[in-house]
N, C-alpha and C. Protein backbone atom coordinates (compact mmCIF):
# COMPACT_ATOMS: atom_id res chain seq x y z
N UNK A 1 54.36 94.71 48.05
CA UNK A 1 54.30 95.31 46.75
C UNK A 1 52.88 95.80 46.47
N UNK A 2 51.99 94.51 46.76
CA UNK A 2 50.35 95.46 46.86
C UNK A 2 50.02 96.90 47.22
N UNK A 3 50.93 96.76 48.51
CA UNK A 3 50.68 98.10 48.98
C UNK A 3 50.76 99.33 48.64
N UNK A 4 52.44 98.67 48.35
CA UNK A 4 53.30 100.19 47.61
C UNK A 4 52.18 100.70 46.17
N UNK A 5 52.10 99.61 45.48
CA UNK A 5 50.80 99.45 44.04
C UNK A 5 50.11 100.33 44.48
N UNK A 6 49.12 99.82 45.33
CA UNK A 6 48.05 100.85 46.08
C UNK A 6 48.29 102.14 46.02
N UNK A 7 49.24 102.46 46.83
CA UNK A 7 49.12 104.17 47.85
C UNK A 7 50.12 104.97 46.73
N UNK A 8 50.65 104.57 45.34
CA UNK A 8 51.02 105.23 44.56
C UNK A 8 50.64 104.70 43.66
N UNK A 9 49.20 104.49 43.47
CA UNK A 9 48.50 104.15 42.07
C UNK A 9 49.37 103.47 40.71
N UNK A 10 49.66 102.56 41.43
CA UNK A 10 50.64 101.87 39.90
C UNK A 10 50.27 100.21 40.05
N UNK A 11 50.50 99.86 38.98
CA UNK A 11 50.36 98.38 38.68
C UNK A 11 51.29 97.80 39.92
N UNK A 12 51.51 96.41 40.16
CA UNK A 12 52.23 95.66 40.55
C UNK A 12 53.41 95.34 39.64
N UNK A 13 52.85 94.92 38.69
CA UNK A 13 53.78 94.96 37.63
C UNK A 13 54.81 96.01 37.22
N UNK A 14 54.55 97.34 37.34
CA UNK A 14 55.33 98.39 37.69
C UNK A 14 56.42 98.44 38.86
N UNK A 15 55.56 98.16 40.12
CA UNK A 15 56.30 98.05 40.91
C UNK A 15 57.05 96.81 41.27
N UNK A 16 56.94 95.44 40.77
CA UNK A 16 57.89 94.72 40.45
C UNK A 16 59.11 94.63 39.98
N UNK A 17 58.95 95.49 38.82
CA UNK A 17 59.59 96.03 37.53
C UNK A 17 61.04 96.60 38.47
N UNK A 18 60.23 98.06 39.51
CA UNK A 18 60.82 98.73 40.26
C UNK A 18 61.95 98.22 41.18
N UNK A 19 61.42 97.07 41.85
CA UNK A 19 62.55 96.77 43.16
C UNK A 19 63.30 95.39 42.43
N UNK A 20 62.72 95.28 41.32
CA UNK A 20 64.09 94.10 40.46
C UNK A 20 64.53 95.46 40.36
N UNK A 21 64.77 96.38 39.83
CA UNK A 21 65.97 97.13 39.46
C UNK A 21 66.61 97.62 40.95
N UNK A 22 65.90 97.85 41.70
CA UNK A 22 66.95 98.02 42.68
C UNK A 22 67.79 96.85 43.24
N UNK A 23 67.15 95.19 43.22
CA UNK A 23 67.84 94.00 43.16
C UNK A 23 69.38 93.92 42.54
N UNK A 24 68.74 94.68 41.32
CA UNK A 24 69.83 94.50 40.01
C UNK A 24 71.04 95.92 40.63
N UNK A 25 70.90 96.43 41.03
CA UNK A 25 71.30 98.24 41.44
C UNK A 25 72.45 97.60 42.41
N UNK A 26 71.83 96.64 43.81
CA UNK A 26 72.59 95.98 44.75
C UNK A 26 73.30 94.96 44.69
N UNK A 27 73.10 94.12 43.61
CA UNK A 27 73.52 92.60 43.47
C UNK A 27 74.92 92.64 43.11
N UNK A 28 75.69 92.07 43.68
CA UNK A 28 77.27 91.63 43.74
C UNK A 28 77.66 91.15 42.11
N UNK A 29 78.68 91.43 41.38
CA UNK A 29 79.02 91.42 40.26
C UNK A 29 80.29 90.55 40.58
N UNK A 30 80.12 89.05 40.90
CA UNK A 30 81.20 88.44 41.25
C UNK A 30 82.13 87.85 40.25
N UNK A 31 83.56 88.11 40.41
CA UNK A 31 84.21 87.88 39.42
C UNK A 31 85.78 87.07 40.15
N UNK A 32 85.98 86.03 40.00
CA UNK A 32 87.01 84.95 40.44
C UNK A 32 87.92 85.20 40.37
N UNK A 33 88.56 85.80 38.98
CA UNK A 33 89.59 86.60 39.38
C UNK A 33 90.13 87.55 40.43
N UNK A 34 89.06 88.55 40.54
CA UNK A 34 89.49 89.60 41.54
C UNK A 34 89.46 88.91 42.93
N UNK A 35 88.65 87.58 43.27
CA UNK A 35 88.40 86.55 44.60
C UNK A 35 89.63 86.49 44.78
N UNK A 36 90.34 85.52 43.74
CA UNK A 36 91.42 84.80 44.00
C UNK A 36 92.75 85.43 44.34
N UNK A 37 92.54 86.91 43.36
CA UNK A 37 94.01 87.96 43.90
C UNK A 37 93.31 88.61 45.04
N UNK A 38 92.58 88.73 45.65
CA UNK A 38 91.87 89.34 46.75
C UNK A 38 92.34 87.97 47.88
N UNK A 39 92.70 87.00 48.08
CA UNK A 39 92.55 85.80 48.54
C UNK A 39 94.13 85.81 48.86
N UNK A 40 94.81 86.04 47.79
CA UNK A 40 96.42 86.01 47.87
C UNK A 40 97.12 87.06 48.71
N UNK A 41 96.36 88.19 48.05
CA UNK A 41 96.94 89.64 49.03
C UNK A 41 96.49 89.83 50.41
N UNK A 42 95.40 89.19 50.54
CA UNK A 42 94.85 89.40 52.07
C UNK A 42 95.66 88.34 53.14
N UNK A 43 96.26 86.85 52.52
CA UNK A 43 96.80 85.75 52.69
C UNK A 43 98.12 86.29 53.11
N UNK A 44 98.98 87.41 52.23
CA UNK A 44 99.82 87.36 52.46
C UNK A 44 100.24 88.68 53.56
N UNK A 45 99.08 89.42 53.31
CA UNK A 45 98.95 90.89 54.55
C UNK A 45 98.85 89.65 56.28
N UNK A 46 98.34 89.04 56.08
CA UNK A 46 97.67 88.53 57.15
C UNK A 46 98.81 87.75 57.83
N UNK A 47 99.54 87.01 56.78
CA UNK A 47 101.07 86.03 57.41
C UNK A 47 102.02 87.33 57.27
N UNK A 48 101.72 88.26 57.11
CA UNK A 48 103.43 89.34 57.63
C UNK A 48 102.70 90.07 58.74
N UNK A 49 101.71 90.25 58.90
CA UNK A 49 101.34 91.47 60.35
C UNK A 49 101.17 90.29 61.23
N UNK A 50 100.55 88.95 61.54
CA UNK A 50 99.79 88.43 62.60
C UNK A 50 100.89 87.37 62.37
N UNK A 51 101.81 87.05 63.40
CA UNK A 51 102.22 85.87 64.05
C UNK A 51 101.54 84.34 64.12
N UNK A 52 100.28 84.07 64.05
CA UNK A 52 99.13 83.14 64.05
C UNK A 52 98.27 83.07 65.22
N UNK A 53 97.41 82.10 65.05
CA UNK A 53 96.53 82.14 65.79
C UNK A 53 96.90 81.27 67.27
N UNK A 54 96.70 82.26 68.73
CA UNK A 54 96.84 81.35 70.12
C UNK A 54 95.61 80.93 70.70
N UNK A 55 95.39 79.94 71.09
CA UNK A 55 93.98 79.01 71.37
C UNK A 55 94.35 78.13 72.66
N UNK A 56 93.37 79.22 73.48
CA UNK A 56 92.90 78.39 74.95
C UNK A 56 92.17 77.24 74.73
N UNK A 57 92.94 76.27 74.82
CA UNK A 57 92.39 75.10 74.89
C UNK A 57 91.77 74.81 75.84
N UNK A 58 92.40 75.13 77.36
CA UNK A 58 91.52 75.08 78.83
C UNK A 58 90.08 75.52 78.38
N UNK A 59 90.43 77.03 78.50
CA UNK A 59 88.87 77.82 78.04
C UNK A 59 88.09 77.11 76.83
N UNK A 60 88.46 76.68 75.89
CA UNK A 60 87.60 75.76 74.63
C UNK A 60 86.88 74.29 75.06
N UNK A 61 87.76 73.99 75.58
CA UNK A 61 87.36 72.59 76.85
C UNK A 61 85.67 72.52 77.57
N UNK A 62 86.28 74.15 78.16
CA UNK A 62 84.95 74.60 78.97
C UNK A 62 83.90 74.78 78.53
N UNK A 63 84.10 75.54 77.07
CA UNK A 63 82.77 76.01 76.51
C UNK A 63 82.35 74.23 75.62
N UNK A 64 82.99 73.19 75.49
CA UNK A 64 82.49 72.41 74.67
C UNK A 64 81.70 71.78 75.86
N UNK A 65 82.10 71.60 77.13
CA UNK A 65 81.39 71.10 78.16
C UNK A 65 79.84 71.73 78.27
N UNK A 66 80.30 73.17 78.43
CA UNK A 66 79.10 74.04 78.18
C UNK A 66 77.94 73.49 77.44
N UNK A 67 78.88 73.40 76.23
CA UNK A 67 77.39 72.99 75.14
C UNK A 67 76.60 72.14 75.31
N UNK A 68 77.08 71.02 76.30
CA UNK A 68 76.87 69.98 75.81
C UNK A 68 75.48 70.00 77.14
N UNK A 69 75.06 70.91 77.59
CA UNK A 69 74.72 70.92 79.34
C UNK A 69 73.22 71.99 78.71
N UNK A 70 73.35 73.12 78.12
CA UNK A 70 72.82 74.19 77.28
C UNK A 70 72.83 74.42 75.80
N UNK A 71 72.17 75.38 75.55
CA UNK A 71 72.22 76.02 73.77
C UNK A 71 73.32 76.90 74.55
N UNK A 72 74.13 77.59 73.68
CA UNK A 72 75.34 78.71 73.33
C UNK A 72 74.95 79.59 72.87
N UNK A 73 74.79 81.02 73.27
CA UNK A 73 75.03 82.12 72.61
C UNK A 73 76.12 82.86 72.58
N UNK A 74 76.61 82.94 71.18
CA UNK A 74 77.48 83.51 70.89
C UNK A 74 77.16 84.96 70.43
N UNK A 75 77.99 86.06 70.50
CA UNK A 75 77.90 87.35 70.81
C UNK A 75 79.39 88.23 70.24
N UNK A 76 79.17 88.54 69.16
CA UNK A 76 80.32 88.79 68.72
C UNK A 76 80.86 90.44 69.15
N UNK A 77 81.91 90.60 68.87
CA UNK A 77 82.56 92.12 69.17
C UNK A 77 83.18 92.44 68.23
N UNK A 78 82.80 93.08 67.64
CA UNK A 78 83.38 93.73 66.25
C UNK A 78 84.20 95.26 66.64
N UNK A 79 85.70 95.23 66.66
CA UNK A 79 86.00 96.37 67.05
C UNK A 79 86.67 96.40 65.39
N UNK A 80 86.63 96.06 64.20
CA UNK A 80 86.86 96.73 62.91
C UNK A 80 86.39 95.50 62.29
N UNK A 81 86.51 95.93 60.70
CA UNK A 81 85.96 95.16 59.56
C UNK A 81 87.36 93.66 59.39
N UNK A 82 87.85 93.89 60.14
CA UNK A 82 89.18 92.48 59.96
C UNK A 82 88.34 91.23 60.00
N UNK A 83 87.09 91.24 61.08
CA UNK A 83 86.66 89.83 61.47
C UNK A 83 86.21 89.01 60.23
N UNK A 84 85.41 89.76 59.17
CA UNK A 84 85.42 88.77 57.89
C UNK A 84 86.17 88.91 56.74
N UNK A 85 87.25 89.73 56.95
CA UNK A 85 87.81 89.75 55.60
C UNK A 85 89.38 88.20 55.96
């Protein structure tokens, strides 16, 4: 912020002022309601398209052995926005 102050001649205080409003511009307006029907509809998209979840236990076996020998890096593949919704 000094900086920015600096090389465009303004207070700090100005430019404080400045990137709280862009804080305020970005900041999530969370509201529980829309969570909870967001929570239901995604709940219920998710149990009519996807059958559930299948889990290599062999392969899970391996990687817990893994861990236990090394650190783990995990490395994700994002081929769409499904993975966190």
């Amino acid at each position: 912020m000094e900086r920015r102050a600096r090389s465009n001649n303004r207070t700090i205080e100005a430019v404080r002022k400045e990137a709280d409003g862009y804080l305020d511009e970005i900041a999530t307006d969370l509201n529980l309601t829309y969570v909870r029907l967001g929570e239901r509809l995604l709940t219920w998209i998710w149990n009519t398209i996807y059958d559930g979840i299948d889990l290599d236990v062999d392969s899970l076996d391996m990687v817990k052995q893994a861990a236990k020998k090394a650190p783990l890096v995990y490395v994700p593949c994002h081929k769409s926005h499904i993975d966190y919704l």
